[in-house]
C-alpha atoms as a PDB file:
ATOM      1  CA  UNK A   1      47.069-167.699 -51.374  1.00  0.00           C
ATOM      2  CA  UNK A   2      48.574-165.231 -53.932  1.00  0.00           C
ATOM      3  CA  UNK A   3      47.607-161.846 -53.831  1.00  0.00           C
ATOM      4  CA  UNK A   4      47.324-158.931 -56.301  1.00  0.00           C
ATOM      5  CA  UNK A   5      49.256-155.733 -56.192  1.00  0.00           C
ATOM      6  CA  UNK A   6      46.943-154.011 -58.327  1.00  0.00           C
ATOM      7  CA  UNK A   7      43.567-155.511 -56.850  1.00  0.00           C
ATOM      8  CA  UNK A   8      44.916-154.638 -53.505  1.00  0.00           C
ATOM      9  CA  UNK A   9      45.793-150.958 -54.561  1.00  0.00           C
ATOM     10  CA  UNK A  10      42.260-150.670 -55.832  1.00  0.00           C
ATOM     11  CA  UNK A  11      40.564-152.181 -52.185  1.00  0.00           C
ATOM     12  CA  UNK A  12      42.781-150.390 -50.473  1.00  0.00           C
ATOM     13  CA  UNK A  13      41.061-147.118 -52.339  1.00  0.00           C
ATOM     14  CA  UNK A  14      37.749-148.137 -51.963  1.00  0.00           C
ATOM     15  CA  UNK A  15      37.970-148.744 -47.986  1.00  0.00           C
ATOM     16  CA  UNK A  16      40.842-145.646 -47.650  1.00  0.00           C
ATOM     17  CA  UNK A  17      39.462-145.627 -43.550  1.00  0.00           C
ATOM     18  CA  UNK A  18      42.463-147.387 -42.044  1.00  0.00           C
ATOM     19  CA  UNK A  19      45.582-145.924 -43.840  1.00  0.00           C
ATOM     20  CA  UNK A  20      44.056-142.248 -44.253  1.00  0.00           C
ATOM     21  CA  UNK A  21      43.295-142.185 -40.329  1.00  0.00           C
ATOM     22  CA  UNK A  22      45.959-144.000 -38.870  1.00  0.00           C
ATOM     23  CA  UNK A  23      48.412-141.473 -40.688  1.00  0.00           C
ATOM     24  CA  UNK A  24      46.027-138.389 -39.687  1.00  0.00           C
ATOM     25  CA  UNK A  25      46.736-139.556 -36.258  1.00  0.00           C
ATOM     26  CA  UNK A  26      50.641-140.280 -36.389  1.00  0.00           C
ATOM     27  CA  UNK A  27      50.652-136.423 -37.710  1.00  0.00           C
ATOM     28  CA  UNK A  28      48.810-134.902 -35.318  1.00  0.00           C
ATOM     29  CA  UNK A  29      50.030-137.056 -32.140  1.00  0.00           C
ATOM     30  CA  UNK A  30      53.255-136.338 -33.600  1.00  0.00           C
ATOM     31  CA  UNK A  31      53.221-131.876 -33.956  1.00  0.00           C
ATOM     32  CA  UNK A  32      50.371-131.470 -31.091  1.00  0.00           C
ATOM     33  CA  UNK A  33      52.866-130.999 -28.368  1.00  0.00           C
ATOM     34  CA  UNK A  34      55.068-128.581 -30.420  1.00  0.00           C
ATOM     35  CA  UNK A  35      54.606-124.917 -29.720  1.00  0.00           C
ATOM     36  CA  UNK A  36      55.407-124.270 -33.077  1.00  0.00           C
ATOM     37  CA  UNK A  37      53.332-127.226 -34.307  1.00  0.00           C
ATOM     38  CA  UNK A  38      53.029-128.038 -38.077  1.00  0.00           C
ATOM     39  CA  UNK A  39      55.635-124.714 -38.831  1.00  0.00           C
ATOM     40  CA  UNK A  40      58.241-127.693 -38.532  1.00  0.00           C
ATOM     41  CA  UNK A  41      56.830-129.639 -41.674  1.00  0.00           C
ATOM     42  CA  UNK A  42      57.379-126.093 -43.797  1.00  0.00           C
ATOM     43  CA  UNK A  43      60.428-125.152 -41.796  1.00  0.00           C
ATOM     44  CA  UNK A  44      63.419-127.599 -43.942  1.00  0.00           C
ATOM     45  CA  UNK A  45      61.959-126.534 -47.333  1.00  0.00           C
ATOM     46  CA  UNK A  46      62.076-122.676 -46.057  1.00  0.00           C
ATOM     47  CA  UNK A  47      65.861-123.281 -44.905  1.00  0.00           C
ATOM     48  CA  UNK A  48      66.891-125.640 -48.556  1.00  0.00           C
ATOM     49  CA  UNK A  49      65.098-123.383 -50.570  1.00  0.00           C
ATOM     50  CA  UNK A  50      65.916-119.574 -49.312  1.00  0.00           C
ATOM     51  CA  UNK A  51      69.289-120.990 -47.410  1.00  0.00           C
ATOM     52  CA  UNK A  52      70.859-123.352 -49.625  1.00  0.00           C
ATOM     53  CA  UNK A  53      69.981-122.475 -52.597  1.00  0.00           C
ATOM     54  CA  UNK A  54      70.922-118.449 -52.418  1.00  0.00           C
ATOM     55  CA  UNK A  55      74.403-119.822 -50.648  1.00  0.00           C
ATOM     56  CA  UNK A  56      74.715-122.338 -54.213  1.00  0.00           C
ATOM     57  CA  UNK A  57      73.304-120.049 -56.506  1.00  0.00           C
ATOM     58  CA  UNK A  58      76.027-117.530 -55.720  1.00  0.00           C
ATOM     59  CA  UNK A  59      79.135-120.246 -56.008  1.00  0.00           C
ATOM     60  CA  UNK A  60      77.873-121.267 -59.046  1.00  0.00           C
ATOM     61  CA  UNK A  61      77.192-117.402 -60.691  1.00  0.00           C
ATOM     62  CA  UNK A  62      73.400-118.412 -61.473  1.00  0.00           C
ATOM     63  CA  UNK A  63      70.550-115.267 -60.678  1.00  0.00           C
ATOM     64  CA  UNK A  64      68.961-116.293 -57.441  1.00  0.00           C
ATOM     65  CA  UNK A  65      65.434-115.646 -59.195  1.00  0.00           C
ATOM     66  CA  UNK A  66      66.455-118.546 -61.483  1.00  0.00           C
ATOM     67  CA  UNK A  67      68.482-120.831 -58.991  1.00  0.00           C
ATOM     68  CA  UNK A  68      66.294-121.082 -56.028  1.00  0.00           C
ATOM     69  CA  UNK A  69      62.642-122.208 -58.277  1.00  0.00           C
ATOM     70  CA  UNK A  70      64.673-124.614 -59.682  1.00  0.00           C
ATOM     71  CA  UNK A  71      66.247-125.931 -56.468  1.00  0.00           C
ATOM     72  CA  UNK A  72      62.936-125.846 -54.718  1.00  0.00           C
ATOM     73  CA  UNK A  73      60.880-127.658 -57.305  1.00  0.00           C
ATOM     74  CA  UNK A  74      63.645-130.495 -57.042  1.00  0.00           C
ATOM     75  CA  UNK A  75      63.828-130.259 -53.917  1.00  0.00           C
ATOM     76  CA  UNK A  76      60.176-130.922 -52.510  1.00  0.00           C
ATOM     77  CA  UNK A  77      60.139-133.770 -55.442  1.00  0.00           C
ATOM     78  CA  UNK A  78      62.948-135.348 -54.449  1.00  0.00           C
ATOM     79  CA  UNK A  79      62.091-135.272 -50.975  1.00  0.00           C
ATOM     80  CA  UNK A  80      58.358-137.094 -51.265  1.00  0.00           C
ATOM     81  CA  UNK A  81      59.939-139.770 -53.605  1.00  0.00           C
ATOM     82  CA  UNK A  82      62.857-140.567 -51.091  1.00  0.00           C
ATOM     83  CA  UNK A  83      60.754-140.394 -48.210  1.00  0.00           C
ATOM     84  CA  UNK A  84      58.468-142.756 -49.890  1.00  0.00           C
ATOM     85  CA  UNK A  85      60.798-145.275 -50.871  1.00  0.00           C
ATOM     86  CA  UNK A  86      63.189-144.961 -47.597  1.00  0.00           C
ATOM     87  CA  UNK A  87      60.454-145.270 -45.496  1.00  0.00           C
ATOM     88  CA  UNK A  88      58.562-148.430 -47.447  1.00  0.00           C
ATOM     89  CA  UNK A  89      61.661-150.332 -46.446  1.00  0.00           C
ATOM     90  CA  UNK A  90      60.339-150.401 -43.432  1.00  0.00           C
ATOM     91  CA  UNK A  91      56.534-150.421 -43.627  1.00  0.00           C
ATOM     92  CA  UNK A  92      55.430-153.845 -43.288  1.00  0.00           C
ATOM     93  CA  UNK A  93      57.880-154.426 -39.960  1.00  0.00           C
ATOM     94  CA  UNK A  94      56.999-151.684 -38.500  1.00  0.00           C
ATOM     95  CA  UNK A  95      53.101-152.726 -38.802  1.00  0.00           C
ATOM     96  CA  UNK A  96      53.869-156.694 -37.508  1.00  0.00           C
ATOM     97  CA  UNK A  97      51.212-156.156 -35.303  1.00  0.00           C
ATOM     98  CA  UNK A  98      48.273-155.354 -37.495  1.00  0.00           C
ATOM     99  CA  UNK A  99      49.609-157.799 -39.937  1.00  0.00           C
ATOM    100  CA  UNK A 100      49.861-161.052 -37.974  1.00  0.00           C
ATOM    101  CA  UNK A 101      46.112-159.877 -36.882  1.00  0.00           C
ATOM    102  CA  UNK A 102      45.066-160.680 -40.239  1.00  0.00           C
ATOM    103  CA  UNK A 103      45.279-157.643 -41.937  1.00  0.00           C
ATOM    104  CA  UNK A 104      47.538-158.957 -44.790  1.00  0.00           C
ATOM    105  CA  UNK A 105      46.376-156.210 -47.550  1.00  0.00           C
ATOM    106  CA  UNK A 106      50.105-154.755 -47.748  1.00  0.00           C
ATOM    107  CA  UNK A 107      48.785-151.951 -50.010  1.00  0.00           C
ATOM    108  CA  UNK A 108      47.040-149.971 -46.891  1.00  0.00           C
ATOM    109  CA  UNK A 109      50.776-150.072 -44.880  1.00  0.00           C
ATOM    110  CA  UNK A 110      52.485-148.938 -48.223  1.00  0.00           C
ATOM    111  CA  UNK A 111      50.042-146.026 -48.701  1.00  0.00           C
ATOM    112  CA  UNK A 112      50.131-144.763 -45.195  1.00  0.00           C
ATOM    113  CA  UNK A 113      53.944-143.901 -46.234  1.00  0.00           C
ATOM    114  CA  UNK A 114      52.843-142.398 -49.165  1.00  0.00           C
ATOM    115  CA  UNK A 115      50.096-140.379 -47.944  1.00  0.00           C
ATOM    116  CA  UNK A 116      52.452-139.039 -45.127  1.00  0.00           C
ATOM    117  CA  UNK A 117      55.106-137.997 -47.556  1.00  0.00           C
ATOM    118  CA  UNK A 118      52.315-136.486 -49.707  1.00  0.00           C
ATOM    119  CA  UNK A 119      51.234-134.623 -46.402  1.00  0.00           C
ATOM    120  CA  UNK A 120      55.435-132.697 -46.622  1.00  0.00           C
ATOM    121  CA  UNK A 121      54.977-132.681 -50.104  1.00  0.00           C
ATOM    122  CA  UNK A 122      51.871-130.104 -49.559  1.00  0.00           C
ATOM    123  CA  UNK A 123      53.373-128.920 -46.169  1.00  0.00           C
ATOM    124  CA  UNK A 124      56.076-126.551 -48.253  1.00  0.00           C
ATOM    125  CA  UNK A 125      53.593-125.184 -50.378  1.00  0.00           C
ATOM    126  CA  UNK A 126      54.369-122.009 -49.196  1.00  0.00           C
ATOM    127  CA  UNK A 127      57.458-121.292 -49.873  1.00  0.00           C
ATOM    128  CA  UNK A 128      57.065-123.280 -52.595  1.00  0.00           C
ATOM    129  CA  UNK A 129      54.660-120.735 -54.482  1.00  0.00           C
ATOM    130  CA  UNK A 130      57.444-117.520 -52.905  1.00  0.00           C
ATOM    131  CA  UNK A 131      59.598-119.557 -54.556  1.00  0.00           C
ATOM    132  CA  UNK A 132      58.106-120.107 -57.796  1.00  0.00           C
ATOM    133  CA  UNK A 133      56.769-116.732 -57.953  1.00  0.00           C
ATOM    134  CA  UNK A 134      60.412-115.402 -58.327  1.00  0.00           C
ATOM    135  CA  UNK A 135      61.317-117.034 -61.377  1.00  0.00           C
ATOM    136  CA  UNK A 136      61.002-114.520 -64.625  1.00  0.00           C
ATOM    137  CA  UNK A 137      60.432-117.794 -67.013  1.00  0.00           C
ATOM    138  CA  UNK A 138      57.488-119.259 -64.733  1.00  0.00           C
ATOM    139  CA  UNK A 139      54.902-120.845 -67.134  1.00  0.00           C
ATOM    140  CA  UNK A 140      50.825-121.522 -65.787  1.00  0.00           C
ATOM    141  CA  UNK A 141      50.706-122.955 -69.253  1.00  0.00           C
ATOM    142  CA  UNK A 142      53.554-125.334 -68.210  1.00  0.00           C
ATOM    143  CA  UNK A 143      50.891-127.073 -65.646  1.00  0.00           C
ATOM    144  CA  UNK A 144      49.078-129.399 -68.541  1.00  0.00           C
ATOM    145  CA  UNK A 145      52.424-130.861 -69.045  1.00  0.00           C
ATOM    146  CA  UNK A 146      53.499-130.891 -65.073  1.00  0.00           C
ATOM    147  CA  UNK A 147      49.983-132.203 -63.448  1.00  0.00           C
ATOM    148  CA  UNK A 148      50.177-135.148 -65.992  1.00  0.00           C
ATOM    149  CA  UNK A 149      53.892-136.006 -65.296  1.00  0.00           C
ATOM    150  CA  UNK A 150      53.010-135.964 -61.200  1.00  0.00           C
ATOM    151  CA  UNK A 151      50.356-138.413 -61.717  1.00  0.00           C
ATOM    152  CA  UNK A 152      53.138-140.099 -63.554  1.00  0.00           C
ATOM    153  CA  UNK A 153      55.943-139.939 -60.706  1.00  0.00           C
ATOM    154  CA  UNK A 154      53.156-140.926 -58.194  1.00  0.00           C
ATOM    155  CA  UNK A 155      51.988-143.718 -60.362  1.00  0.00           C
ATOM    156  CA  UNK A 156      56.191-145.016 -60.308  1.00  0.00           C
ATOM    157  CA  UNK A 157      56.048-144.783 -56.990  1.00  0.00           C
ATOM    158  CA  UNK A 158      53.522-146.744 -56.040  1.00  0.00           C
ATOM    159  CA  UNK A 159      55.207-149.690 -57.669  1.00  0.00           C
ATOM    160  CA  UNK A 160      58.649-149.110 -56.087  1.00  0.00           C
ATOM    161  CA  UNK A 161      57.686-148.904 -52.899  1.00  0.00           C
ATOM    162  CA  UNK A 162      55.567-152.449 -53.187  1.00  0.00           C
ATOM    163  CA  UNK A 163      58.590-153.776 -54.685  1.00  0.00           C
ATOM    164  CA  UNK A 164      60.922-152.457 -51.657  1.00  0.00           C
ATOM    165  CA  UNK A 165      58.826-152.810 -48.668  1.00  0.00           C
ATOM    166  CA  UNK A 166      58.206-156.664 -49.846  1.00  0.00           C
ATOM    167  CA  UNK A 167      61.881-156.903 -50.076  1.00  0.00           C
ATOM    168  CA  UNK A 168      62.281-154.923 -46.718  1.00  0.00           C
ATOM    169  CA  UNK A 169      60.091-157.490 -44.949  1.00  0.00           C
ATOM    170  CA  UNK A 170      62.704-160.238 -45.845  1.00  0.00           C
ATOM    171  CA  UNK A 171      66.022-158.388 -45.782  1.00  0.00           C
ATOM    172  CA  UNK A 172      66.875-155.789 -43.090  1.00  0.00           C
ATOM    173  CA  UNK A 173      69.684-154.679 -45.065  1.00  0.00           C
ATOM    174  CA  UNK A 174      67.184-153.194 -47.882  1.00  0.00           C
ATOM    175  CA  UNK A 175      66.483-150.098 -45.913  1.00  0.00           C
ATOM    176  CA  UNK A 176      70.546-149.011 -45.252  1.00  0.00           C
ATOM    177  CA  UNK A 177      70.752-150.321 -48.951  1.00  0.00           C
ATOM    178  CA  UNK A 178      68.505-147.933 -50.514  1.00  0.00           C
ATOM    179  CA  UNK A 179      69.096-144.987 -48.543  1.00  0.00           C
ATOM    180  CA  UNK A 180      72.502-145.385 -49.868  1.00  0.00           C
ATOM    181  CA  UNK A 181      71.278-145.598 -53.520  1.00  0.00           C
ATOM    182  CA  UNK A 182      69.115-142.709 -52.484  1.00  0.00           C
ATOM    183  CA  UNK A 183      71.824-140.122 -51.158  1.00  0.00           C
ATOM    184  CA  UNK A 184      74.421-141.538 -54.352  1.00  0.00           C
ATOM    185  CA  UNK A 185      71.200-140.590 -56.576  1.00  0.00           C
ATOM    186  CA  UNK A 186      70.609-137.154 -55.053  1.00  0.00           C
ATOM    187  CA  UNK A 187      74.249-136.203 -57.057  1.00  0.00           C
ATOM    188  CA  UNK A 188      73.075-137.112 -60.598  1.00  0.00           C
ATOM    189  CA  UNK A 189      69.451-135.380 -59.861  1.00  0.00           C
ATOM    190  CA  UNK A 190      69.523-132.200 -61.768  1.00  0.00           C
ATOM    191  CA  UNK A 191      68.804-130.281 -58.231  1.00  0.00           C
ATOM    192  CA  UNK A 192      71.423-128.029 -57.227  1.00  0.00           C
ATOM    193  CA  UNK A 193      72.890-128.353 -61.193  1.00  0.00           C
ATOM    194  CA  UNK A 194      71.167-127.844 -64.271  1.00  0.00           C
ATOM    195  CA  UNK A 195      70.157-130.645 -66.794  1.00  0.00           C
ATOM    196  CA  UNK A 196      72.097-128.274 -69.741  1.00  0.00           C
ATOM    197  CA  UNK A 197      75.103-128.425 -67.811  1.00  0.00           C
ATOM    198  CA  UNK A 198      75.669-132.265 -68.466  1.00  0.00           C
ATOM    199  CA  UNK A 199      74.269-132.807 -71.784  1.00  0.00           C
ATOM    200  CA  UNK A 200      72.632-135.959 -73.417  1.00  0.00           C
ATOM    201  CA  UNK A 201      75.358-136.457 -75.833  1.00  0.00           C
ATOM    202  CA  UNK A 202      78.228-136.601 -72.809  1.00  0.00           C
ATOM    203  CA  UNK A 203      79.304-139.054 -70.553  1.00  0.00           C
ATOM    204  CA  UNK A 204      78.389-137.478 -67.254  1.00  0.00           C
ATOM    205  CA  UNK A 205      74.805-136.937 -68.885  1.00  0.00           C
ATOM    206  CA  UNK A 206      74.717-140.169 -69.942  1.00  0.00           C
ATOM    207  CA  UNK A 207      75.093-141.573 -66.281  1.00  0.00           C
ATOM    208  CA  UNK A 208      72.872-138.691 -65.080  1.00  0.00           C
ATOM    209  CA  UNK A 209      69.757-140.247 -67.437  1.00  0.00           C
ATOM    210  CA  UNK A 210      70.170-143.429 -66.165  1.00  0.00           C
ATOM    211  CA  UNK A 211      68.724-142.468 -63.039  1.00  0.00           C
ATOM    212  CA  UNK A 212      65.515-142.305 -62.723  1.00  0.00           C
ATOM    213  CA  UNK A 213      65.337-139.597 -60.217  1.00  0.00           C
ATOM    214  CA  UNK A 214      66.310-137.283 -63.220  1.00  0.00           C
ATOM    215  CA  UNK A 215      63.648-138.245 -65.419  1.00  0.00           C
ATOM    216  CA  UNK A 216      60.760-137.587 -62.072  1.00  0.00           C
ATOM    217  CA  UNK A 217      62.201-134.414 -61.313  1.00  0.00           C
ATOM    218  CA  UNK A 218      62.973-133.021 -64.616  1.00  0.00           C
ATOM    219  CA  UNK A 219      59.143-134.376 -66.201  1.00  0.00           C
ATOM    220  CA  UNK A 220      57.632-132.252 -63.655  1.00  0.00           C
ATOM    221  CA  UNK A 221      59.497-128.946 -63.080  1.00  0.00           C
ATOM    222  CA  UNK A 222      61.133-128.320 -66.787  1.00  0.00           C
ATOM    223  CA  UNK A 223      57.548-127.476 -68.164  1.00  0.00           C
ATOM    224  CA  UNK A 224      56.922-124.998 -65.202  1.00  0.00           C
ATOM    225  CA  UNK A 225      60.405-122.755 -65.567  1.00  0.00           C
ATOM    226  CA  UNK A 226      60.495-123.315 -68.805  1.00  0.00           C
ATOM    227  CA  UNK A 227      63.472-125.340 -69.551  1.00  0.00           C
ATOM    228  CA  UNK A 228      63.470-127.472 -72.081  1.00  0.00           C
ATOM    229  CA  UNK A 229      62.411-131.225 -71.504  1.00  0.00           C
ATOM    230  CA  UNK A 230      63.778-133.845 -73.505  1.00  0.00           C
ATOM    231  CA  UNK A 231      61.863-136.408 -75.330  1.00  0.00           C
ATOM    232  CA  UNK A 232      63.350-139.554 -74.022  1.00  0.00           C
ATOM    233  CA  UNK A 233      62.296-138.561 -70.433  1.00  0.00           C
ATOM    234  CA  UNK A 234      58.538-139.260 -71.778  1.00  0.00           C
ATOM    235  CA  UNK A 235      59.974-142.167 -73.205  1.00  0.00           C
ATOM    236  CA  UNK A 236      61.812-143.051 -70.208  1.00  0.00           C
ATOM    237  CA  UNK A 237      59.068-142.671 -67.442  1.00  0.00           C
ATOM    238  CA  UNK A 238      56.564-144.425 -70.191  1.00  0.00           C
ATOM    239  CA  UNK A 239      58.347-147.296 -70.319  1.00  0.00           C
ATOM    240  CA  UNK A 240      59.631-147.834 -66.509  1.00  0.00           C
ATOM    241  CA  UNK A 241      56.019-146.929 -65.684  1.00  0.00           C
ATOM    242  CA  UNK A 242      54.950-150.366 -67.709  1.00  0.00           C
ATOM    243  CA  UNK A 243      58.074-152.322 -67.051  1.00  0.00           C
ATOM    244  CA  UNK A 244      57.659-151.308 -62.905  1.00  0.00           C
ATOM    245  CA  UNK A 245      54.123-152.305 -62.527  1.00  0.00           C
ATOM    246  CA  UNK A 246      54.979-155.747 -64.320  1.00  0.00           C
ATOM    247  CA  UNK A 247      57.668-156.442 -62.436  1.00  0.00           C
ATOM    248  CA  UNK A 248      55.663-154.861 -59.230  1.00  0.00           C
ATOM    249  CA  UNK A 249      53.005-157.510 -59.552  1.00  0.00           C
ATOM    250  CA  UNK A 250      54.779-160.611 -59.782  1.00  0.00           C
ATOM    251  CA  UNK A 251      57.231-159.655 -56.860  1.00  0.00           C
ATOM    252  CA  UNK A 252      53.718-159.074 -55.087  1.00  0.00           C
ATOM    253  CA  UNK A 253      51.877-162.008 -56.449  1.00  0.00           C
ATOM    254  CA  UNK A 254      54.913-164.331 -55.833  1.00  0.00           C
ATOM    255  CA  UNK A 255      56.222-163.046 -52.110  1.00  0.00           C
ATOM    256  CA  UNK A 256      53.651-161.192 -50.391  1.00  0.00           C
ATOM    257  CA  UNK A 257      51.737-164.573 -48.259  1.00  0.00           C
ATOM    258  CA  UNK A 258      54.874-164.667 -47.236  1.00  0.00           C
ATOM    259  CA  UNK A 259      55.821-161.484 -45.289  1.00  0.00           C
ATOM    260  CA  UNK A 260      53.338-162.809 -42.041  1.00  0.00           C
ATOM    261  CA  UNK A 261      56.129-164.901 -41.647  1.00  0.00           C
ATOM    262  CA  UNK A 262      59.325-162.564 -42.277  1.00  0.00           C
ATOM    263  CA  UNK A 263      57.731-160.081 -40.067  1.00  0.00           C
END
């Protein structure tokens, strides 16, 4: 019997019980024994954001005020959309069990990666707000452009990760293979760089549009520093938005009765 990504998606909302407590309880099983408990979900944006990006900001001559809101903006982005996708590689294998017992709704497994990633995502808050609260060109005004564009990068996630973690239940090889598309992407991901240093009308910012990541990333931050935002990354995230989902929901509708077996 087919399925339907988007029906699923919206059952899986309605009856949120299993996905929203089964992460709950990987999080706290996972920090509870910690004496520094959920300080370790803040602690690698404190160290990328105040560490890395004062030690980059100084090779590459740009004001540390300026350097390190950009870098952590990217950063924390970056970080929920590849620990979303990495980790939907392996979603559906990891949950054989439940799924061979009949729960076959694949949405609930691929939100329980998502929700967790959310869970970082709000984790470095903190020094996300020190961070943004240095920047001289910080707009509040900039947040009707930046709330709308999140929705946005959420919304494109939620179709790549069906896509992968139905192609991860077939092919072991999908996880190394897009944590290796992943790490290549982080380099042409205005995060340590600035989109004005490779231009639209050059060849490096050519091949630095084509990826997606850019688009995410740049959709969401540009409005909140300040920095200009180009038109063709509405355009962009408009149309892989549409295109994704499509695609999304025939990959689901065609492979996912399958994946009790491949599991």
């Amino acid at each position: 019997m087919s399925r339907s990504l988007i029906g699923d998606y919206i059952d899986s909302f309605r009856n949120p019980g299993f996905w929203t407590y089964s992460t709950w309880l990987e999080l706290v099983t996972k920090y509870r024994r910690s004496r520094l408990g959920l300080f370790w979900a803040l602690c690698p944006a404190v160290i990328y954001m105040f560490g890395i990006g004062g030690f980059f900001g100084y090779l590459q001559g740009h004001p540390v005020e300026s350097f390190i809101p950009h870098l952590g903006i990217g950063y924390v982005l970056f970080r929920l959309i590849t620990i979303s996708l990495s980790e939907c590689t392996t979603a559906l294998p990891g949950h054989a069990s439940f799924i061979l017992d009949g729960r076959v709704r694949l949405t609930d497994y691929i939100l329980r990666v998502i929700a967790k990633a959310l869970f970082y995502f709000v984790m470095s808050f903190p020094a996300l707000l020190v961070a943004i609260g240095m920047s001289p060109t910080f707009q509040w005004q900039g947040l009707l452009l930046s709330i709308p564009a999140f929705v946005m990068v959420l919304l494109n996630i939620g179709w790549m990760g069906a896509i992968v973690a139905v192609l991860g239940a077939r092919l072991q090889d999908v996880h190394e293979l897009i944590g290796s598309i992943l790490m290549f992407s982080f380099l042409f991901t205005p995060i340590i760089w600035f989109a004005s240093q490779a231009p639209a009308d050059t060849l490096r910012g050519g091949i630095a549009r084509v990826n997606p990541l850019f688009h995410m990333v740049e959709s969401v931050r540009a409005p909140l520093l300040g920095e200009p935002l180009e038109i063709s990354t509405w355009i962009y995230l408009g149309v892989m938005l549409v295109a994704g989902w499509l695609a999304a929901a025939l990959v689901y509708r065609r492979y996912a009765r399958f994946v009790p077996v491949w599991v």
